[in-house]
N, C-alpha and C. Protein backbone atom coordinates (compact mmCIF):
# COMPACT_ATOMS: atom_id res chain seq x y z
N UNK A 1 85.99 109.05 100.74
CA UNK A 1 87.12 109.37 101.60
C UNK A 1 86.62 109.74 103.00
N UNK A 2 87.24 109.04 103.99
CA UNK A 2 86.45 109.84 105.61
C UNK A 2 87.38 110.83 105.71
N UNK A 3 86.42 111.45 106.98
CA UNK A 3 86.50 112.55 107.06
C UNK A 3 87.80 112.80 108.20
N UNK A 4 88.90 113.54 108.49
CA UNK A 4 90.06 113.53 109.63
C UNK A 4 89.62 113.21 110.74
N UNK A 5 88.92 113.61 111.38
CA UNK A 5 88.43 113.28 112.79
C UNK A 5 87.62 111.96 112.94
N UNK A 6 87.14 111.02 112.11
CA UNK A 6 86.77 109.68 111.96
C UNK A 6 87.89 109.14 111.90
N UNK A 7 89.10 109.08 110.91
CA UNK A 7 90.62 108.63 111.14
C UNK A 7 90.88 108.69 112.39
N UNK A 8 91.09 110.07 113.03
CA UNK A 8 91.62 110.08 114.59
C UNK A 8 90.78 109.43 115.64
N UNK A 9 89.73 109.63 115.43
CA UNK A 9 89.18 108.68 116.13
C UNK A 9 89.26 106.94 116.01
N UNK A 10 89.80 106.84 115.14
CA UNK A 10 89.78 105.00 114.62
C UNK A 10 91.66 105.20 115.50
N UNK A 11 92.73 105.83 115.13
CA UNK A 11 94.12 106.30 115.62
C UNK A 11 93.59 106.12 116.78
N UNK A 12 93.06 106.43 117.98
CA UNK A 12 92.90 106.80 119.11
C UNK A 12 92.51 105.39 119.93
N UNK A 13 91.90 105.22 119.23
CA UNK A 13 90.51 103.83 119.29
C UNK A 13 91.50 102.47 119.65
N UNK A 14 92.44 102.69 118.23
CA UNK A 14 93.52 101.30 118.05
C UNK A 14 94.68 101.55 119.34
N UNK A 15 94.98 102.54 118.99
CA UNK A 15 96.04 102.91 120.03
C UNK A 15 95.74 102.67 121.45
N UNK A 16 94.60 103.03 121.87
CA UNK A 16 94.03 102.63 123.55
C UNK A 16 93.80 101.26 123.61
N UNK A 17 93.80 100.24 122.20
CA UNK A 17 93.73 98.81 122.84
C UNK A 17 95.41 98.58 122.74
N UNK A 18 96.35 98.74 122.18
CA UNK A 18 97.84 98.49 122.24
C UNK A 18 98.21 99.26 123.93
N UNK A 19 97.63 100.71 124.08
CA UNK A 19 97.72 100.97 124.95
C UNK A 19 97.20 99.71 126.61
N UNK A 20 96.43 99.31 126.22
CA UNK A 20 96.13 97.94 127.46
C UNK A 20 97.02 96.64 127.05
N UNK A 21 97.35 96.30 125.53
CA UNK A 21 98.37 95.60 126.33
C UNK A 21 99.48 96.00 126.63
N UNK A 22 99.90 96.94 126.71
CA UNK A 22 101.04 97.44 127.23
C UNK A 22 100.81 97.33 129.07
N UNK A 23 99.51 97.45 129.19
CA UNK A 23 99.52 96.98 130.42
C UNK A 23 99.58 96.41 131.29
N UNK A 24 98.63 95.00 130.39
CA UNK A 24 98.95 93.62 130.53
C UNK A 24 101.03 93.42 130.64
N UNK A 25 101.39 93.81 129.92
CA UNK A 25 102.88 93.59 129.86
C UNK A 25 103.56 94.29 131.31
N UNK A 26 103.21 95.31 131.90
CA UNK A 26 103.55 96.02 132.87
C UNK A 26 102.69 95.35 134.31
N UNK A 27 102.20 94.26 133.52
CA UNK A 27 101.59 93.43 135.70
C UNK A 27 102.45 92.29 135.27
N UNK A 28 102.88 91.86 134.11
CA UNK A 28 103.73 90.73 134.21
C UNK A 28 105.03 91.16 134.19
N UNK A 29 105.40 92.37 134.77
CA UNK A 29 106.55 92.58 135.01
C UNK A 29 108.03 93.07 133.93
N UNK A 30 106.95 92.99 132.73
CA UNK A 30 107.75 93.51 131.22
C UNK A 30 108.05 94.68 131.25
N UNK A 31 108.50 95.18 130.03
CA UNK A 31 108.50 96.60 129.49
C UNK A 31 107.01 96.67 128.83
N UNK A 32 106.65 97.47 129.03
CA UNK A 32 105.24 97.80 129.01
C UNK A 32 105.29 98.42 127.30
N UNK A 33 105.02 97.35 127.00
CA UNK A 33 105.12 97.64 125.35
C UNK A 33 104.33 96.61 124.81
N UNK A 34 102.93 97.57 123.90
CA UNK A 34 101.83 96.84 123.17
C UNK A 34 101.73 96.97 121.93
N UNK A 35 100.75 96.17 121.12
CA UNK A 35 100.80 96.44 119.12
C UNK A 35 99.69 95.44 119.05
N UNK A 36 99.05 95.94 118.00
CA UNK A 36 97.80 95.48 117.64
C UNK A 36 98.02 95.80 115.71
N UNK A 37 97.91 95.37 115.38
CA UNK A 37 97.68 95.07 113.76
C UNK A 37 96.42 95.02 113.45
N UNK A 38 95.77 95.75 112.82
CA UNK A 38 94.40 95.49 112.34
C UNK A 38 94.72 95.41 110.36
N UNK A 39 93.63 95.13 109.63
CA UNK A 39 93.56 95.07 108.09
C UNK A 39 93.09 96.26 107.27
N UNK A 40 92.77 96.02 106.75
CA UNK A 40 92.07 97.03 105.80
C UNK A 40 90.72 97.66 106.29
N UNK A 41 89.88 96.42 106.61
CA UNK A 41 88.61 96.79 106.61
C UNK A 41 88.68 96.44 108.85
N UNK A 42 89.53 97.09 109.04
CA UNK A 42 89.51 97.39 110.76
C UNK A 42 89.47 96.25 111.21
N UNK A 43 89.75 95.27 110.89
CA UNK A 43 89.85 93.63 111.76
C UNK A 43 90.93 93.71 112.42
N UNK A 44 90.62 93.70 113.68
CA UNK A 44 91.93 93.06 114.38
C UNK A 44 92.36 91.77 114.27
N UNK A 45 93.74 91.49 113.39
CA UNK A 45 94.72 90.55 113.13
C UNK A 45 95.38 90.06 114.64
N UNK A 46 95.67 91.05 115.09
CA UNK A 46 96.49 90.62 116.62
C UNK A 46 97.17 91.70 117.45
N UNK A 47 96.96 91.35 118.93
CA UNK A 47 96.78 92.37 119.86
C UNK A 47 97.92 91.41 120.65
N UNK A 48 99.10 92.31 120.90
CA UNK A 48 100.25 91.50 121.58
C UNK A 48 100.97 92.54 122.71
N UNK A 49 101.40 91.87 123.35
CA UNK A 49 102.61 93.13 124.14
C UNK A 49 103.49 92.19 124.84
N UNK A 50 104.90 92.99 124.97
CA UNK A 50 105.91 92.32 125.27
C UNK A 50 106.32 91.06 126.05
N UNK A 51 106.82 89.98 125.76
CA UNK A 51 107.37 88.67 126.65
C UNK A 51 108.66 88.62 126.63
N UNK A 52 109.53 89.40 126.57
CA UNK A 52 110.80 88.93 126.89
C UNK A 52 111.26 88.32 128.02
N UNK A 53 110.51 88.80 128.83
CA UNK A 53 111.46 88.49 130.32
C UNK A 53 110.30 87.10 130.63
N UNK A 54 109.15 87.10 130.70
CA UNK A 54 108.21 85.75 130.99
C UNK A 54 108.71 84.62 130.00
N UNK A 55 109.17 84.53 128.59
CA UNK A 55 109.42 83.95 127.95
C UNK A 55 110.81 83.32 127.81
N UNK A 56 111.67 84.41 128.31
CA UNK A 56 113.18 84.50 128.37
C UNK A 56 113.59 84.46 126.99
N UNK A 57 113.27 85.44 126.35
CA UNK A 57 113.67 84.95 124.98
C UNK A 57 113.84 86.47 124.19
N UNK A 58 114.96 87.02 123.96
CA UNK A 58 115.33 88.39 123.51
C UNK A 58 114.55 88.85 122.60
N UNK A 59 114.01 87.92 121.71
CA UNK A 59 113.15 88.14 120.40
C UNK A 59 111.43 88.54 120.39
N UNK A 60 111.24 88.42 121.64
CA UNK A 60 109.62 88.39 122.18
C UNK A 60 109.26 89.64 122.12
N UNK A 61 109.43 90.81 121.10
CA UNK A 61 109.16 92.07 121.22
C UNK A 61 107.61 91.51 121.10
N UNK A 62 106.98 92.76 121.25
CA UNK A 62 105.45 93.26 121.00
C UNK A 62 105.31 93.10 119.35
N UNK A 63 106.18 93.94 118.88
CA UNK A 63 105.60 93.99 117.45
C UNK A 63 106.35 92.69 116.36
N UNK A 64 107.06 91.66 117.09
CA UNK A 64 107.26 90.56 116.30
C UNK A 64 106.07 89.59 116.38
N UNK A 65 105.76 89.76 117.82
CA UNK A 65 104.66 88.58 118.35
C UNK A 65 103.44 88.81 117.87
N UNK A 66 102.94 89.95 117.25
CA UNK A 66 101.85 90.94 116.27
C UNK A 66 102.07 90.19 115.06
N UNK A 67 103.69 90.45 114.40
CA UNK A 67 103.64 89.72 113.03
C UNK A 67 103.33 88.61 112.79
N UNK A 68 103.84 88.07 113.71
CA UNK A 68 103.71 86.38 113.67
C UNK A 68 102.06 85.89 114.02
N UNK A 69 101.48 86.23 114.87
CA UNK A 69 100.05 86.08 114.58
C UNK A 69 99.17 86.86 113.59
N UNK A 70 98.83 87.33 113.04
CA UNK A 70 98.77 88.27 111.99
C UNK A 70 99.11 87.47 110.96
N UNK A 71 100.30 87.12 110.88
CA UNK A 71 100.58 86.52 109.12
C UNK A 71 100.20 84.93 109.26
N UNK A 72 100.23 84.48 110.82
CA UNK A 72 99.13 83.26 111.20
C UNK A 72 97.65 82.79 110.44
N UNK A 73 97.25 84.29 110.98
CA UNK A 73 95.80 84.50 111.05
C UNK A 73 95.29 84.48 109.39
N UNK A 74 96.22 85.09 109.01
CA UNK A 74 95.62 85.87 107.47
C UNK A 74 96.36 84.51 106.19
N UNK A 75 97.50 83.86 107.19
CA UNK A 75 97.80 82.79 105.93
C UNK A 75 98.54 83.27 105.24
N UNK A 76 99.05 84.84 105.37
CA UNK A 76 100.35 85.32 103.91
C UNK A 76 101.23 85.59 104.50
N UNK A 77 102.30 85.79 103.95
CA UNK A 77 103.90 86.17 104.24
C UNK A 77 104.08 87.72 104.35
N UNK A 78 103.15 88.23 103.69
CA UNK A 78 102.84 89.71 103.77
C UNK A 78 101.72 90.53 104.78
N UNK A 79 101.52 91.64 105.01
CA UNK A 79 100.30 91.96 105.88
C UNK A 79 100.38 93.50 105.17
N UNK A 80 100.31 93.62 103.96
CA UNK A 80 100.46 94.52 102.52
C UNK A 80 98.73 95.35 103.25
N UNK A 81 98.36 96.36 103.28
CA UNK A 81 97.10 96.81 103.53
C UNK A 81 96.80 97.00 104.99
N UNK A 82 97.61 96.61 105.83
CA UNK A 82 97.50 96.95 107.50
C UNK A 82 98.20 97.37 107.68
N UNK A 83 97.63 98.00 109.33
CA UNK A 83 98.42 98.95 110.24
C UNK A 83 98.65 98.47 111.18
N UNK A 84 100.01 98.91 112.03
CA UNK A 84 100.17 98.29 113.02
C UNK A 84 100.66 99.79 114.10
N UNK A 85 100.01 99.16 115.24
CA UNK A 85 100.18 100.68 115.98
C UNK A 85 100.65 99.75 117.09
N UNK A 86 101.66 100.82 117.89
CA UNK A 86 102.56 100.53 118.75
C UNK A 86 102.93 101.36 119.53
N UNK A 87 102.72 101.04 121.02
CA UNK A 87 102.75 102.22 122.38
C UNK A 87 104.51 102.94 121.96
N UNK A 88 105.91 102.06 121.83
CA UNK A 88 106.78 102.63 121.54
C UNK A 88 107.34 102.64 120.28
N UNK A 89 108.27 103.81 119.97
CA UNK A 89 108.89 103.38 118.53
C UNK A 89 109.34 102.64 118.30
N UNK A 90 109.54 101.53 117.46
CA UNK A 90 110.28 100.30 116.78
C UNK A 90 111.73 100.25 117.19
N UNK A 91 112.31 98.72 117.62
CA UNK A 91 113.88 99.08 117.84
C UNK A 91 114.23 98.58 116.21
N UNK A 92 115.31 98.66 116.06
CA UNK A 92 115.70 98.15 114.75
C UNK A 92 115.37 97.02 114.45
N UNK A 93 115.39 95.38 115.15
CA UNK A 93 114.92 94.36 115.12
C UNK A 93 113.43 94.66 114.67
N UNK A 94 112.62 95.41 115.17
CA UNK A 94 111.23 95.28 114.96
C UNK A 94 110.46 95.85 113.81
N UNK A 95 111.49 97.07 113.46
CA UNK A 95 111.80 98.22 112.57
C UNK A 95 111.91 97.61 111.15
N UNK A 96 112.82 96.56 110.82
CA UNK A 96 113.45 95.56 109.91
C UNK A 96 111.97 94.87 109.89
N UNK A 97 111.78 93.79 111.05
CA UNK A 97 110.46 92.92 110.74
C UNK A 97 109.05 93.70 109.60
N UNK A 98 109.14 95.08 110.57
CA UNK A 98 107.29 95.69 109.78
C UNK A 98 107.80 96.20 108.51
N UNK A 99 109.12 96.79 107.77
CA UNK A 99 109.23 96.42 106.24
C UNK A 99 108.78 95.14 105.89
N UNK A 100 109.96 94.23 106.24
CA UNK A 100 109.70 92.69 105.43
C UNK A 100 108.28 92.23 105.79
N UNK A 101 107.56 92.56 106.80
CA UNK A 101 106.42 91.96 106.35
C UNK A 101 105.02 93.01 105.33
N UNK A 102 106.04 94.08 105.01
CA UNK A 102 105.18 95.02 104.36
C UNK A 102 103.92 95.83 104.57
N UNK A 103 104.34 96.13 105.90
CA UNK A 103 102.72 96.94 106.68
C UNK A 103 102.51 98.13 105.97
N UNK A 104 101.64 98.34 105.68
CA UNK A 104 101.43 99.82 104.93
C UNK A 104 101.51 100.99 106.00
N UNK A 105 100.92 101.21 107.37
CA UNK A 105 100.68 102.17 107.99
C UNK A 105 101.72 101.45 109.60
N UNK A 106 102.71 102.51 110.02
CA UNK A 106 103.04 102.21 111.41
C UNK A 106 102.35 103.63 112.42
N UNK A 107 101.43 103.48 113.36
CA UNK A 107 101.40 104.40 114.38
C UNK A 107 102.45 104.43 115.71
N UNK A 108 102.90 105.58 116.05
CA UNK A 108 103.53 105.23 117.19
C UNK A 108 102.95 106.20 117.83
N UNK A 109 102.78 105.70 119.48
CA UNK A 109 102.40 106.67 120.64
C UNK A 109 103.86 107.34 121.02
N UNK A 110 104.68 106.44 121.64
CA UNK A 110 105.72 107.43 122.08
C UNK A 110 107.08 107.13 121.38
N UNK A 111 108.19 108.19 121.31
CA UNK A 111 109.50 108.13 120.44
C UNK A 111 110.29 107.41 121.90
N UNK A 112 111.42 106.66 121.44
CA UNK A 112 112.39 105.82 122.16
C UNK A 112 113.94 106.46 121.28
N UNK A 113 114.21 107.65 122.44
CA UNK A 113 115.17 108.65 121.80
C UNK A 113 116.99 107.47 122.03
N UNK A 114 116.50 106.31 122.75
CA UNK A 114 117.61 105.56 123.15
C UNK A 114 117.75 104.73 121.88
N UNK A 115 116.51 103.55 122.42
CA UNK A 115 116.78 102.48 121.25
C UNK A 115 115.80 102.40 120.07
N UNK A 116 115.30 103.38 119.61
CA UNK A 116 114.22 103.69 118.69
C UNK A 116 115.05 103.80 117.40
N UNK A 117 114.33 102.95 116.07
CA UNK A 117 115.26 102.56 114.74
C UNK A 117 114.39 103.50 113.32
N UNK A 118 113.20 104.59 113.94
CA UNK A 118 112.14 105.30 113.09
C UNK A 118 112.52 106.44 113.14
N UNK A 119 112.40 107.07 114.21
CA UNK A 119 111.79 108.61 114.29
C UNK A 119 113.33 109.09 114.73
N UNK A 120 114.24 108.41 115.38
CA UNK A 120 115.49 108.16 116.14
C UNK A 120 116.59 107.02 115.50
N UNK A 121 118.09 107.38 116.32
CA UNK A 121 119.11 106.63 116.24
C UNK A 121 118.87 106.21 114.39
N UNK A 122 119.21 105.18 113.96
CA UNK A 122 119.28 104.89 112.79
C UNK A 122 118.35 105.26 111.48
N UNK A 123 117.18 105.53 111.89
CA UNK A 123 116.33 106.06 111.02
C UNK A 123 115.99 105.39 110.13
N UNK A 124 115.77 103.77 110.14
CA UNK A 124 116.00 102.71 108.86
C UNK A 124 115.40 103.06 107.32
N UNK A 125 113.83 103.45 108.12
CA UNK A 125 113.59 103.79 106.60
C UNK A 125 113.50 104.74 105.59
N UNK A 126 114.79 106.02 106.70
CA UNK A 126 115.15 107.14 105.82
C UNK A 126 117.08 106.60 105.02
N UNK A 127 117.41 105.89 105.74
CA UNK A 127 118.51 105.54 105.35
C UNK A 127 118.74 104.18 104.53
N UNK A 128 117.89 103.35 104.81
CA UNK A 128 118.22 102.03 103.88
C UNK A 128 117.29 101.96 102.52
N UNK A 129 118.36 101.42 101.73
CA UNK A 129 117.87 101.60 99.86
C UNK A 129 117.13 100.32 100.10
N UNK A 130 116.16 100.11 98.79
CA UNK A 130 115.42 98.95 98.30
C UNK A 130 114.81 98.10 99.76
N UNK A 131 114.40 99.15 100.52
CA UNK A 131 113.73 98.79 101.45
C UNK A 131 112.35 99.16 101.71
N UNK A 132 110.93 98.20 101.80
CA UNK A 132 109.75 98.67 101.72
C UNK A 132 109.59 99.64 102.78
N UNK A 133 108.76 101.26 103.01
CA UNK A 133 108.60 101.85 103.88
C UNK A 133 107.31 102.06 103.86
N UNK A 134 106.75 101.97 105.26
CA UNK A 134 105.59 102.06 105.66
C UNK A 134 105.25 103.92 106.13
N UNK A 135 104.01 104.34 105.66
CA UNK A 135 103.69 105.76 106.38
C UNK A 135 103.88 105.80 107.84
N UNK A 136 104.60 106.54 108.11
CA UNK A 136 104.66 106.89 109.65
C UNK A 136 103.51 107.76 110.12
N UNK A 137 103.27 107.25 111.72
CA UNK A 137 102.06 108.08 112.14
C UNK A 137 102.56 108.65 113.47
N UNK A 138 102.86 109.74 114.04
CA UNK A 138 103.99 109.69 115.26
C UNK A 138 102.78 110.51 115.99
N UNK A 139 103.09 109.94 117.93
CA UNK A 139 102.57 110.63 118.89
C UNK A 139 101.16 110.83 118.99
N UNK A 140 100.60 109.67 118.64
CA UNK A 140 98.86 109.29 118.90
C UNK A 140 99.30 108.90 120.56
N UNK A 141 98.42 109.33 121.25
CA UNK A 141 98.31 108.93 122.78
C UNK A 141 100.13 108.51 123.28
N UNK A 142 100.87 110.17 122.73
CA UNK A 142 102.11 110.07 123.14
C UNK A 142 102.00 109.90 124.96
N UNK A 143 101.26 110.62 125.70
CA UNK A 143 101.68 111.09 126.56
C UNK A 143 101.22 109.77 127.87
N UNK A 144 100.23 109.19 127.49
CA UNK A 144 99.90 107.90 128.26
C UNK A 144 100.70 106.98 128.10
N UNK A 145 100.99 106.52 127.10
CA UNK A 145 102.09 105.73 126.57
C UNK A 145 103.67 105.95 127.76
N UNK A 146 104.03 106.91 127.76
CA UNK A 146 104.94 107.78 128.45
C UNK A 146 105.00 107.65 129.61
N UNK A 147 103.66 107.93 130.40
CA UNK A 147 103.55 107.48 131.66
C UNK A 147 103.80 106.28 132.61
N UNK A 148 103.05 105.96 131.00
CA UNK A 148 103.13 103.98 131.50
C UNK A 148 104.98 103.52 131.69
N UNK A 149 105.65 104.06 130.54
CA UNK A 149 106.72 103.50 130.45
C UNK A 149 107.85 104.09 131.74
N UNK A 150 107.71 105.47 132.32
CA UNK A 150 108.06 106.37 133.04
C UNK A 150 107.92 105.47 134.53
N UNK A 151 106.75 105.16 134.39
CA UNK A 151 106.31 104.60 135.83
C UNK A 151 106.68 103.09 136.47
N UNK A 152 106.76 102.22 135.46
CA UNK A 152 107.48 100.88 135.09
C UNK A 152 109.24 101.07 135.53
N UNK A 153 109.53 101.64 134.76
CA UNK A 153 111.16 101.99 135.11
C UNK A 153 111.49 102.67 136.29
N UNK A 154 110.42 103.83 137.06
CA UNK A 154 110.56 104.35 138.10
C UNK A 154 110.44 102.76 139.10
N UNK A 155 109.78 101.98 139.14
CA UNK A 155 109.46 100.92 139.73
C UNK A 155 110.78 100.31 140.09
N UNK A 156 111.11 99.80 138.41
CA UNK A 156 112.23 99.32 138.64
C UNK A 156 113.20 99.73 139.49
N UNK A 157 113.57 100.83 139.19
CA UNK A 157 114.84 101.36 140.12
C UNK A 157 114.37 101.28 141.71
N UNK A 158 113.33 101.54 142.02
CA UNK A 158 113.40 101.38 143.65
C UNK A 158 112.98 100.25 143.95
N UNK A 159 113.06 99.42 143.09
CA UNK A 159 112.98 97.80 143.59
C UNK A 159 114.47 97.54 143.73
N UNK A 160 115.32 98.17 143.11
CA UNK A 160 116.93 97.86 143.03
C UNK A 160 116.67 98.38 144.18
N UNK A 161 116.84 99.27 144.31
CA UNK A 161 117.34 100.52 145.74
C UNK A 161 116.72 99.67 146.84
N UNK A 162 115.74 99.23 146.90
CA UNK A 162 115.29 98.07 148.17
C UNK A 162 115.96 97.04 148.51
N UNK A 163 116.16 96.37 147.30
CA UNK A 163 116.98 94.82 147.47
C UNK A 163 118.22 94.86 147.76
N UNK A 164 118.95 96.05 147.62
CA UNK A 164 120.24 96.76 148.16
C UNK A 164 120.50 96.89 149.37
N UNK A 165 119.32 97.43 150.04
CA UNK A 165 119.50 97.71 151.56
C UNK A 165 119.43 96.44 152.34
């Protein structure tokens, strides 16, 4: 069994690479939202962050575009024995996906008190029956995560407030 602080350090480790693509997602002009899936034995399966708006396509979350390479990579319909860590909490769309594809472990850096379907708003996998639930891991590198997303949206708005004048 390792020891807690080898865990947090592996938590910390995964989370600071989801944490960069969230960054990558925030120079292409996204919501700055990253996920990385690794396996059992720490392989990274897939390191994604958001395309909605480059892609134009509502469905381009971070943590679908994770599943879908991931269950690519590995050849199963399942990803039964991985974790998937993610700068924000799951919206329900994404929330729904990491049951059905049966992730054992979700990390989240920061809670999404708006459209968040875990920790917030619907709570899927305290409320829905005969539904697989994954261990929750809440507020690994809450506060960077935060920044990033804080600072993106501050952007936004005074790009409105410019194009106004």
């Amino acid at each position: 069994m390792e020891n807690k602080d080898l865990i947090h350090k592996k938590q910390i480790k995964y989370m600071k690479l989801a944490i960069n693509e969230a960054k990558k997602a925030y120079n292409k002009e996204e919501v700055p939202i990253g996920c990385i899936i690794i396996d059992k034995n720490d392989n990274i399966l897939a390191k994604t962050h958001n395309l909605v708006e480059h892609k134009h396509n509502a469905t381009y979350h971070a943590e679908i575009l994770a599943i879908n390479k991931a269950m690519k990579k590995t050849g199963d319909k399942y990803l039964m024995d991985c974790s998937i860590f993610i700068t924000l909490e799951p919206c329900p769309m994404c929330a729904m996906a990491i049951s059905l594809a049966k992730i054992s472990n979700i990390y989240i850096a920061a809670e999404d008190k708006k459209g968040g379907a875990i920790l917030n708003g619907i709570k899927l996998y305290e409320t829905a029956k005969n539904l697989y639930k994954p261990k929750i891991h809440a507020s690994i590198l809450k506060m960077e995560s935060e920044i990033l997303l804080k600072n993106f949206f501050k952007n936004i708005r005074n790009k409105k407030v410019i194009e106004k004048e």
